[in-house]
Protein backbone atom coordinates (compact mmCIF):
# COMPACT_ATOMS: atom_id res chain seq x y z
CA UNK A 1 -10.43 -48.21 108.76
CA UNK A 2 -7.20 -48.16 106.48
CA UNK A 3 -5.62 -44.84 106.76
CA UNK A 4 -3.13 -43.30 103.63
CA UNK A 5 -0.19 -42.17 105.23
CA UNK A 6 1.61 -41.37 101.91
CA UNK A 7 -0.20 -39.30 98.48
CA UNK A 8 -0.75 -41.62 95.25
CA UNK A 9 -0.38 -40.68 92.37
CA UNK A 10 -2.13 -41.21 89.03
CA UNK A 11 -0.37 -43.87 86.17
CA UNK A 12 -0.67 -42.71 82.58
CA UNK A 13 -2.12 -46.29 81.51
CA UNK A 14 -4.63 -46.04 84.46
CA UNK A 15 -4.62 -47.22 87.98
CA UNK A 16 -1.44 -45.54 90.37
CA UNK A 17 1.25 -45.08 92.29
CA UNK A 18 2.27 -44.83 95.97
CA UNK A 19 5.83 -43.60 97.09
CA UNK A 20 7.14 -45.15 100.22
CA UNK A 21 10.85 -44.67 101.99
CA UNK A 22 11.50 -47.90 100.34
CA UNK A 23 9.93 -49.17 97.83
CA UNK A 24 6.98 -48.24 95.26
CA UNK A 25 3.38 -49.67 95.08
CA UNK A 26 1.93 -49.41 91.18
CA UNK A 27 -1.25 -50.42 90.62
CA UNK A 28 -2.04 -51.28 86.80
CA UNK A 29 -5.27 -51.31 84.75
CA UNK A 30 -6.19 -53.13 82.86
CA UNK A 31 -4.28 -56.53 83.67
CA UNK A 32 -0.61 -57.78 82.98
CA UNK A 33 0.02 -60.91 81.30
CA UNK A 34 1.83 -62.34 85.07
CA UNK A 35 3.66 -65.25 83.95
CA UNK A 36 5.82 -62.51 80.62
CA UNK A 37 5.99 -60.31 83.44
CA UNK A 38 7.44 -62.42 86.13
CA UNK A 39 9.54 -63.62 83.22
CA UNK A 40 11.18 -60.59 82.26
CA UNK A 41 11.84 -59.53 85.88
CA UNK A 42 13.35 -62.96 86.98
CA UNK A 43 15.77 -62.47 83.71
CA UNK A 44 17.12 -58.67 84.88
CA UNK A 45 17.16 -59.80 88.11
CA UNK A 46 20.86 -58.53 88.51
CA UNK A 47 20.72 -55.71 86.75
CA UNK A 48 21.54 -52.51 88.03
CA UNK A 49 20.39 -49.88 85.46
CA UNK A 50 16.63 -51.43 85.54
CA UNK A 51 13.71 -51.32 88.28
CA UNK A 52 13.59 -54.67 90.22
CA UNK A 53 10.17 -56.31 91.06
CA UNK A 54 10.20 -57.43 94.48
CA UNK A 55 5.89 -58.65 94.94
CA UNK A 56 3.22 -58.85 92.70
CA UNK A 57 -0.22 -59.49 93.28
CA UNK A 58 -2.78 -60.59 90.57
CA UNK A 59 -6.44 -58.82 91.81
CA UNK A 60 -9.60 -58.65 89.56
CA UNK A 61 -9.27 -56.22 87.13
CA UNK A 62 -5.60 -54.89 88.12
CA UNK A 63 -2.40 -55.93 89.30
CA UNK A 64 -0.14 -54.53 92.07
CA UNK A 65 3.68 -54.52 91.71
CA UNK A 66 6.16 -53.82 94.68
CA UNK A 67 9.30 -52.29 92.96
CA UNK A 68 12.37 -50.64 94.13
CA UNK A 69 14.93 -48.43 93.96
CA UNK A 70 13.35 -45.37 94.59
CA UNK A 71 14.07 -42.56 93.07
CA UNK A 72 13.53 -38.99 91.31
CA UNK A 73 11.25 -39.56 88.19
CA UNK A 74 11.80 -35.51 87.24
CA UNK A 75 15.33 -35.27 87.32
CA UNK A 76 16.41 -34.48 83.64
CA UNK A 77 19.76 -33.51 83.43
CA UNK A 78 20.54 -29.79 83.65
CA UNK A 79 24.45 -30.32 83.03
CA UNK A 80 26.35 -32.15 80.65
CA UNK A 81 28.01 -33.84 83.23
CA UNK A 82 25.19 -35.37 84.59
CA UNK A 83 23.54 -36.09 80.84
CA UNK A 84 26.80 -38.48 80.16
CA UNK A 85 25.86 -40.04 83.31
CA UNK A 86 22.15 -40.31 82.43
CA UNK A 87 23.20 -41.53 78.85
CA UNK A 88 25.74 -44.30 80.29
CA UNK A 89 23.80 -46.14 82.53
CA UNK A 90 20.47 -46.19 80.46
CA UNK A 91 22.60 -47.48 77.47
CA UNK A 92 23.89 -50.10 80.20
CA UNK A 93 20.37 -51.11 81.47
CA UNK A 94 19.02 -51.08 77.83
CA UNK A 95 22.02 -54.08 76.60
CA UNK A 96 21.21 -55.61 79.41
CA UNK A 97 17.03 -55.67 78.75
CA UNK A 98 18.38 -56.13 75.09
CA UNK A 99 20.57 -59.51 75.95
CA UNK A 100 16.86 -60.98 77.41
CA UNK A 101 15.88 -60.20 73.97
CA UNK A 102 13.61 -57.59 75.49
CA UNK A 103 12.38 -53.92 74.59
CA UNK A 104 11.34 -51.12 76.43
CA UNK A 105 9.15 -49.87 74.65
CA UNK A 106 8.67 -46.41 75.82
CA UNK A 107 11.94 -44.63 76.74
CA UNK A 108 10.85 -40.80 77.95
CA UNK A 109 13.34 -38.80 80.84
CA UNK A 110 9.77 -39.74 82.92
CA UNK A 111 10.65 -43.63 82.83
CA UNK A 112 14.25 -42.63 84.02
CA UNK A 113 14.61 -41.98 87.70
CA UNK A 114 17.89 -40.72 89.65
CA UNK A 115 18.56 -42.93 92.55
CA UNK A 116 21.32 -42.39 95.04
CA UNK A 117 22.95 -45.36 96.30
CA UNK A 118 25.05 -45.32 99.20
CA UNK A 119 25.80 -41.44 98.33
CA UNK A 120 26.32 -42.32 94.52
CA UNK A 121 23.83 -41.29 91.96
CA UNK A 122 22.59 -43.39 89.24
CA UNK A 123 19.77 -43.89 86.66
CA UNK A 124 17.74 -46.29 86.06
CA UNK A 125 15.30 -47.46 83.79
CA UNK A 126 11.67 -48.03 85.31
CA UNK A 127 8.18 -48.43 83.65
CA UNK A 128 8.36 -52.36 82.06
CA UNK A 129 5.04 -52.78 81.86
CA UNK A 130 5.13 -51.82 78.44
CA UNK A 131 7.93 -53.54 77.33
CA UNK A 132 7.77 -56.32 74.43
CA UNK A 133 10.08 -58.65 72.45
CA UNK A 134 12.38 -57.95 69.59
CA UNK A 135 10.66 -57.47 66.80
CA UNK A 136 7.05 -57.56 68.23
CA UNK A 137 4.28 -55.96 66.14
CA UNK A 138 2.75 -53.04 67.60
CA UNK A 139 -0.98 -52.69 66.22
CA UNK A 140 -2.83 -49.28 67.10
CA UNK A 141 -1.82 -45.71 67.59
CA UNK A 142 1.30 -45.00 68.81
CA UNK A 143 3.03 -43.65 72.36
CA UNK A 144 3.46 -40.34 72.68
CA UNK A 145 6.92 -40.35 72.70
CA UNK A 146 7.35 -41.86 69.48
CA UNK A 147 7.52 -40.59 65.83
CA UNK A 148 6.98 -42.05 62.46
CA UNK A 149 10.44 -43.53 62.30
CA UNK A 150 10.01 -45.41 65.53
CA UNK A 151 8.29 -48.30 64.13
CA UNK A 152 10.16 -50.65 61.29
CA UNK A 153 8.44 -51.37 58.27
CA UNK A 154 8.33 -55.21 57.83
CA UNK A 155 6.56 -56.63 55.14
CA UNK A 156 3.24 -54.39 55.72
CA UNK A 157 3.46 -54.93 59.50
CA UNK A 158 4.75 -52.25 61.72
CA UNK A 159 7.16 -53.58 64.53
CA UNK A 160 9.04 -52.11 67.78
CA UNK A 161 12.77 -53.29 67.39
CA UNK A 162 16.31 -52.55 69.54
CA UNK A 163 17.03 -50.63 67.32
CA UNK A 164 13.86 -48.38 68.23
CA UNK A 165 14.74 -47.94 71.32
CA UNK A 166 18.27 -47.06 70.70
CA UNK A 167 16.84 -44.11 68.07
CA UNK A 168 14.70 -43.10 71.17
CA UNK A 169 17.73 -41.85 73.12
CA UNK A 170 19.29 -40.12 70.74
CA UNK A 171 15.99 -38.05 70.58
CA UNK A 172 16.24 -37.65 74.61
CA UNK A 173 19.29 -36.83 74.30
CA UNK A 174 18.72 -33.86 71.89
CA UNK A 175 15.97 -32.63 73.43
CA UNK A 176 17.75 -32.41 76.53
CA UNK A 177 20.70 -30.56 75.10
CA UNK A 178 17.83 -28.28 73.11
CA UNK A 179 15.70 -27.51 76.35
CA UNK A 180 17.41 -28.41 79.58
CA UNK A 181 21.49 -28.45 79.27
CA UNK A 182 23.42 -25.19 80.18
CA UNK A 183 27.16 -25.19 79.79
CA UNK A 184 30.02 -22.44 79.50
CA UNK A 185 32.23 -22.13 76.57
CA UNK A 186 34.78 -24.39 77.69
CA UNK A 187 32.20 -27.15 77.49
CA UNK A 188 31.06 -26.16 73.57
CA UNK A 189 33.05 -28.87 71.97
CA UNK A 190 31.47 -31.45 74.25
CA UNK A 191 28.06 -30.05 74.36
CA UNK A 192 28.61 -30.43 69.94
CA UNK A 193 30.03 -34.02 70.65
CA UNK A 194 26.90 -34.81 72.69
CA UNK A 195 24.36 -33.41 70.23
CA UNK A 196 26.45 -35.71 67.11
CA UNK A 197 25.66 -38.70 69.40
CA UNK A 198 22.35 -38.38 69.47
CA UNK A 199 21.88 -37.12 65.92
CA UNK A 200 23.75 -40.67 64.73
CA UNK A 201 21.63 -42.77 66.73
CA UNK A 202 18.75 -41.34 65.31
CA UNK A 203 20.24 -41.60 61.65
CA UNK A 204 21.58 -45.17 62.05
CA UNK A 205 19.26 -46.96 63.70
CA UNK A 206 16.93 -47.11 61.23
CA UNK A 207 19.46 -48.49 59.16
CA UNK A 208 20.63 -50.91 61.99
CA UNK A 209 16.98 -52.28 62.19
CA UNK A 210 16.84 -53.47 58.64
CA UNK A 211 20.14 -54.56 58.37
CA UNK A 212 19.17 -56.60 61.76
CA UNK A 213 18.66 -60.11 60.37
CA UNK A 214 21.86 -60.12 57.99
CA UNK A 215 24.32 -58.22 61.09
CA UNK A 216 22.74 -59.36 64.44
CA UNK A 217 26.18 -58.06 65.61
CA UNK A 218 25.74 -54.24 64.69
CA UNK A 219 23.10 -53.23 66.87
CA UNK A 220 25.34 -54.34 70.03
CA UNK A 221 28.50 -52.80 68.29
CA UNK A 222 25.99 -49.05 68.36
CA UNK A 223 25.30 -50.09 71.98
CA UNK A 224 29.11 -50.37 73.11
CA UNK A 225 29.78 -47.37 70.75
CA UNK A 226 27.43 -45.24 72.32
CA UNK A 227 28.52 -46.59 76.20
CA UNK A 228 32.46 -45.87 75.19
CA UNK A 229 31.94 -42.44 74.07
CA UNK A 230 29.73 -41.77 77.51
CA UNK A 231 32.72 -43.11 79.49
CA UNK A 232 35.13 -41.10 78.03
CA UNK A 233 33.90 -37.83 78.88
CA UNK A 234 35.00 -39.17 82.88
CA UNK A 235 38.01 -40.82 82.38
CA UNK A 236 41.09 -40.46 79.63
CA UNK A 237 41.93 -44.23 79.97
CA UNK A 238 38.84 -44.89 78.22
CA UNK A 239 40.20 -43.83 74.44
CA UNK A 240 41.28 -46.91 73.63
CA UNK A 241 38.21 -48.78 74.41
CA UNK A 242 36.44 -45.80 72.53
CA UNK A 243 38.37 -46.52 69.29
CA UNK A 244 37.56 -49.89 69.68
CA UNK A 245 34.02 -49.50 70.33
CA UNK A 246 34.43 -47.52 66.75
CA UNK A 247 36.34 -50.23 65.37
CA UNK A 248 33.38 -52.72 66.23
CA UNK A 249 30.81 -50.92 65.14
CA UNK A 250 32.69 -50.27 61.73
CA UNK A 251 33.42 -54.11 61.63
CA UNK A 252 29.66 -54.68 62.28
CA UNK A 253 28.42 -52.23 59.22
């Protein structure tokens, strides 16, 4: 007799989860394609803003993943603070997926989880099952995170870019300033410099998906953009690399 000594939990795309000290067992319906999978693991293998795969087993009908960190999947931000943390390492583990020539796919506050390592806290991305390639066509109905400017309009077909995911955090990040940030008054001008962010990376990415084959180079100058203005808010030295994250970005356009 095989006794449960810790709760699962249900997966949106079917099968589910179990929590253990340390690590987590997912179960996923229907099948993953195991050799992409391992793939894309074995190429973010030393990343530390995404969810590592340490086993997988390929059963009849499902697959079981071992993955760690663990971590907090319902730990949106309640302070700005902690949102410019949030926003800085998921940019980080996103250029990193992004340099694999990856895509998440489906970027929600869910699929980020607050893990505390050796008494720091960081996020990290989790949920690759979903993820795809640059520029992959997505046939169907959409997630429900996305929105009809997700998708880029190419040539009739419909297709997830880096740029998509990049306009999908500027939309966490305003709906976490709308719904979930608190701050006092002395914090108004960054709270405003925080909701600009994620307004421009909804407005430009767009742009920066159609301008992709021309200026391969301006979707990585948004990245560093974005990841400068996040390190600023914790250290003053970081101005300079700010301006020239600006100065890239304006070189890329």
């Amino acid at each position: 007799m095989i006794v449960r000594l810790y709760k699962s939990l249900p997966c949106s795309g079917g099968g589910e989860v179990v929590v253990y000290p340390h690590c987590v067992s997912k179960e996923v319906r229907p099948p993953l394609d195991v050799d992409k999978f391992q793939s894309l693991y074995a190429s973010i293998a030393r990343s530390r803003y995404l969810i590592q795969l340490i086993g997988l087993r390929a059963l009849s009908g499902r697959a079981q993943l071992q993955l760690k960190p663990v971590g907090n999947p319902h730990s949106q931000p309640g302070v700005l603070k902690d949102l410019a943390a949030a926003v800085h390492n998921i940019l980080h583990g996103l250029v990193d997926l992004h340099k694999q020539y990856y895509t998440h796919w489906d970027l929600r506050w869910e699929n980020c989880i607050k893990v505390n390592v050796q008494g720091e806290w960081k996020w990290v991305i989790i949920d690759l099952e979903a993820a795809g390639c640059d520029r992959e066509e997505w046939k169907g109905d959409g997630l429900r995170a996305w929105d009809e400017r997700t998708l880029e309009d190419c040539n009739g077909k419909k297709i997830y870019t880096k740029a998509s995911d990049i306009y999908q955090i500027g939309k966490l990040i305003v709906q976490c300033l709308a719904t979930n940030i608190t701050c006092g008054d002395e914090e108004q001008d960054l709270y405003r410099s925080f909701n600009a962010l994620g307004e421009k990376m909804q407005q430009e990415c767009p742009a920066a998906a159609m301008m992709h084959e021309r200026r391969e180079d301006f979707l990585e100058g948004v990245e560093r953009l974005c990841v400068c203005m996040c390190v600023c808010v914790f250290e003053d030295e970081a101005d300079l690399e700010y301006e020239q994250g600006v100065e890239f970005a304006d070189c890329a356009l």
